[in-house]
N, C-alpha and C. Protein backbone atom coordinates (compact mmCIF):
# COMPACT_ATOMS: atom_id res chain seq x y z
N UNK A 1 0.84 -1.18 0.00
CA UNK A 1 0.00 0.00 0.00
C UNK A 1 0.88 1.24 0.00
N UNK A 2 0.86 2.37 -0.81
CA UNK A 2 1.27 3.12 -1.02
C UNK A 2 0.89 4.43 0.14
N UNK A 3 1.26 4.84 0.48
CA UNK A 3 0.94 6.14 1.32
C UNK A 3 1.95 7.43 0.98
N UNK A 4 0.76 8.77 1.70
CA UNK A 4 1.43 10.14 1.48
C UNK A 4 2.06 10.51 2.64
N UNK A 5 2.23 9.72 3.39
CA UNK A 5 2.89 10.55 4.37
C UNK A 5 4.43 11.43 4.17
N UNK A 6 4.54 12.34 5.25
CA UNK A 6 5.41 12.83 4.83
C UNK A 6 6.49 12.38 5.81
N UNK A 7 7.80 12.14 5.56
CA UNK A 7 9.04 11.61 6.00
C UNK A 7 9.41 12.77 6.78
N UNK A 8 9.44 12.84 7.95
CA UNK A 8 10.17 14.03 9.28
C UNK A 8 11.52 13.28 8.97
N UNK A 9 12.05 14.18 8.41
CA UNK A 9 13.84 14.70 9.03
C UNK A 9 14.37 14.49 10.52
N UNK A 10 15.18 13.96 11.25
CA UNK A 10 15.81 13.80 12.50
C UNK A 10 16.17 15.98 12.20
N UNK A 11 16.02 16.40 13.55
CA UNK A 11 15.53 17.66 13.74
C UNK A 11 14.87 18.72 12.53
N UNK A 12 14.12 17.80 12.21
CA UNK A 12 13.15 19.10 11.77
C UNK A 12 11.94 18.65 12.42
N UNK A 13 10.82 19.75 12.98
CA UNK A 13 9.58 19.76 13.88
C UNK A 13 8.61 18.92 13.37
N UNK A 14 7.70 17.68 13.69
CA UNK A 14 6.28 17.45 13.23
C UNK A 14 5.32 18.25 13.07
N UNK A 15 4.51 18.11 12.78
CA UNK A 15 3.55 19.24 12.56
C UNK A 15 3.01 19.68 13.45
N UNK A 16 2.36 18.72 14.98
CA UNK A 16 2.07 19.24 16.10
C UNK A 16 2.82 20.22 17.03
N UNK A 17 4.00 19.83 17.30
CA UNK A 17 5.24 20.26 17.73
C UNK A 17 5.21 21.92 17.03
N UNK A 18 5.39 22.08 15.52
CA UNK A 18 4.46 23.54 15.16
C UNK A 18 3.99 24.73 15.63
N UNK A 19 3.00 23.55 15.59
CA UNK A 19 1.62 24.43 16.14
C UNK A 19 1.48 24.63 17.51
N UNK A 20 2.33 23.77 18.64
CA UNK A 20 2.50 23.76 19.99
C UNK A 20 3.36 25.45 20.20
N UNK A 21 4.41 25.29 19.37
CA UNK A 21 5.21 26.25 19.76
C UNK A 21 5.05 27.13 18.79
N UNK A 22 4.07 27.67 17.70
CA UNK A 22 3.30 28.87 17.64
C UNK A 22 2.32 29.40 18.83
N UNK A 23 1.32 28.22 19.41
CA UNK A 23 0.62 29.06 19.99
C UNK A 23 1.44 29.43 21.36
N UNK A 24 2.95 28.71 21.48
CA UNK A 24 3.62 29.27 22.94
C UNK A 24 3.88 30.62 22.72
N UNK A 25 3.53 31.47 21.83
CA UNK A 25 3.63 32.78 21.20
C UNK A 25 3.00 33.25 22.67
N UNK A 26 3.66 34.86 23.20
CA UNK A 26 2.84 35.88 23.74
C UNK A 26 2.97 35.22 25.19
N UNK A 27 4.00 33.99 25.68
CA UNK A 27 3.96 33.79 27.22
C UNK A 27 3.25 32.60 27.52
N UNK A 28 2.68 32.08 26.25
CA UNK A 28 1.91 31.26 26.23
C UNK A 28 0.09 30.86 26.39
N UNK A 29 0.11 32.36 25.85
CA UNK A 29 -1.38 33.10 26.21
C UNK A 29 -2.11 32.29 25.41
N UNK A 30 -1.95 31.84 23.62
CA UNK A 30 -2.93 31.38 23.21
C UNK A 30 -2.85 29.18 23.72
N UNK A 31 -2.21 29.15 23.55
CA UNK A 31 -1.83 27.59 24.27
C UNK A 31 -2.64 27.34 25.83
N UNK A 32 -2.50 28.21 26.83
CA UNK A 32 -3.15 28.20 27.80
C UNK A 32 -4.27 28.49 27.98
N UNK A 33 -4.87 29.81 27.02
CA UNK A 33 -6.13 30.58 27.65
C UNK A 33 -7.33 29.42 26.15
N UNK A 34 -8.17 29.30 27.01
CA UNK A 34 -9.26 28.73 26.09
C UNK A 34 -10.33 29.39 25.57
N UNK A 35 -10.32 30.91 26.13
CA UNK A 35 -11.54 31.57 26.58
C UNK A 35 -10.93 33.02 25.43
N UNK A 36 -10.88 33.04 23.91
CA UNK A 36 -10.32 34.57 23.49
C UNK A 36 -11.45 35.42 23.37
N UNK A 37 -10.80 36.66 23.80
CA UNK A 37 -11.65 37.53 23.57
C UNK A 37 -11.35 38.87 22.33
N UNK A 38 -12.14 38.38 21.35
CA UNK A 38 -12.46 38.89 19.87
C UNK A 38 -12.50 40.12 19.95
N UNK A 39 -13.16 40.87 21.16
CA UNK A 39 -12.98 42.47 20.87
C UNK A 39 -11.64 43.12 21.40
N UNK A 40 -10.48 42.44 21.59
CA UNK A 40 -9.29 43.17 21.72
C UNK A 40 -8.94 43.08 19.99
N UNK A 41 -8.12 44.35 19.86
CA UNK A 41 -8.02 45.03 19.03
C UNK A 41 -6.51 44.08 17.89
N UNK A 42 -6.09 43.08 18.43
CA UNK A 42 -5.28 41.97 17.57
C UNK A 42 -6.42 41.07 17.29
N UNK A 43 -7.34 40.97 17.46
CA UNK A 43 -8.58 40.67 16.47
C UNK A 43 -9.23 41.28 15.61
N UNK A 44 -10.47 41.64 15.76
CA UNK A 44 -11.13 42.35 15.16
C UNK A 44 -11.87 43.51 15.70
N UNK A 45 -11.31 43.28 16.73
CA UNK A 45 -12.15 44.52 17.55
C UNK A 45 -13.46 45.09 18.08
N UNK A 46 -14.39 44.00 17.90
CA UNK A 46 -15.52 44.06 17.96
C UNK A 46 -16.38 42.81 18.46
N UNK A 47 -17.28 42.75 18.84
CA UNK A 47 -18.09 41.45 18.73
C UNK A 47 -18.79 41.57 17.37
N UNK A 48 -19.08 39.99 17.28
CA UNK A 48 -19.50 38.89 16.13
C UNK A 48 -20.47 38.65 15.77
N UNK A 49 -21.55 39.06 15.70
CA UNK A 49 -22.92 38.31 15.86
C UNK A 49 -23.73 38.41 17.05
N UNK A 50 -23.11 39.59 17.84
CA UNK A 50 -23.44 39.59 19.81
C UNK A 50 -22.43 38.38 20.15
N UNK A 51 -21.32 37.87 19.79
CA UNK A 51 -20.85 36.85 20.69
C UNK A 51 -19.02 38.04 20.65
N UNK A 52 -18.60 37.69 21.55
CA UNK A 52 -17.51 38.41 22.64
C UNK A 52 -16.24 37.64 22.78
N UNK A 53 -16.31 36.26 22.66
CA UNK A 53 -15.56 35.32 23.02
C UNK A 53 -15.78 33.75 21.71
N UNK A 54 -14.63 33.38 21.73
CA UNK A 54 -13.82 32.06 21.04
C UNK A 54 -13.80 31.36 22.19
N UNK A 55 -14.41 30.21 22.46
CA UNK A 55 -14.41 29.51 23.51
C UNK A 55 -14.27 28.06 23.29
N UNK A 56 -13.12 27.70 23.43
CA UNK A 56 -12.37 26.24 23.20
C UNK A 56 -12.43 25.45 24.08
N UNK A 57 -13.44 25.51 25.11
CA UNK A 57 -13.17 24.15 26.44
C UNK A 57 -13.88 23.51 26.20
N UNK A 58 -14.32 23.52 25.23
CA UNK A 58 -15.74 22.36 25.32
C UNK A 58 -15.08 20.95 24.33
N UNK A 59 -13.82 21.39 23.26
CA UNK A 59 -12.92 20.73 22.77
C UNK A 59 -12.27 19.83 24.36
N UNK A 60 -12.52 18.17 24.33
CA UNK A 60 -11.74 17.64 24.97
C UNK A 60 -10.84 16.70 24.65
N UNK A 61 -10.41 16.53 23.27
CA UNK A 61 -9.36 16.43 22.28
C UNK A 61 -8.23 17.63 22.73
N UNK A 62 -7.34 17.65 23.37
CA UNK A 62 -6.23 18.66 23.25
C UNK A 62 -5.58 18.91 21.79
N UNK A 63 -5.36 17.70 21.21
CA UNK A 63 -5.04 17.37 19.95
C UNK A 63 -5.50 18.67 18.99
N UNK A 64 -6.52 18.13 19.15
CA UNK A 64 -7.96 18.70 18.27
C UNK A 64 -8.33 19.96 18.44
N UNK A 65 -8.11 20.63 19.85
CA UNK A 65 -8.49 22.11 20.36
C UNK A 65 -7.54 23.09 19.47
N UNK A 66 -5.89 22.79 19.74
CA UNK A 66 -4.63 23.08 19.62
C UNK A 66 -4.62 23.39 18.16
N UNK A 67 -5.19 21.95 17.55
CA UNK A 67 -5.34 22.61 15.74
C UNK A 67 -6.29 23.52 15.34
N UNK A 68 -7.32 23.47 15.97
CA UNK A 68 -8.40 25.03 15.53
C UNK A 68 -7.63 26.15 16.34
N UNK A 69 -7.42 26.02 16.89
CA UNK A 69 -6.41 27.70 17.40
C UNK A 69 -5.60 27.64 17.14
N UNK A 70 -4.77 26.87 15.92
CA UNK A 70 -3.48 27.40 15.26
C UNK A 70 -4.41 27.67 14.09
N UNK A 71 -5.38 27.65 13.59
CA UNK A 71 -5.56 27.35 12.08
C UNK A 71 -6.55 28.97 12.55
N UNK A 72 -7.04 29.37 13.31
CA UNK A 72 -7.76 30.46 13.70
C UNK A 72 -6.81 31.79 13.73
């Protein structure tokens, strides 16, 4: 069976690894905080629809949380 995977290099990053240490960006604000809030002004500055907040706890996949807030 043929597959696409892609061959990791001995030190070069996986893809999780990535996205772990993008969101360690800022102190580790987006990696830790689950709860963003959209009307600070490195967003958009506003609320959405009446909603205020990006709220990721309900993700209990860490896996899974970690990739929508890198891809966000």
């Amino acid at each position: 069976m043929k597959t696409n995977l892609q061959k990791i290099n001995k030190g070069q990053l996986n893809k999780y690894e990535e996205i772990t240490k993008y969101l360690k960006q800022d102190d580790g604000y987006w990696l830790n905080n689950d709860k963003w809030d959209i009307t600070e002004e490195f967003f958009i500055g506003e609320s959405i629809h009446g909603r205020r907040y990006i709220d990721f706890s309900r993700f209990k996949n860490v896996f899974l949380k970690n990739e929508i807030k890198y891809y966000i």
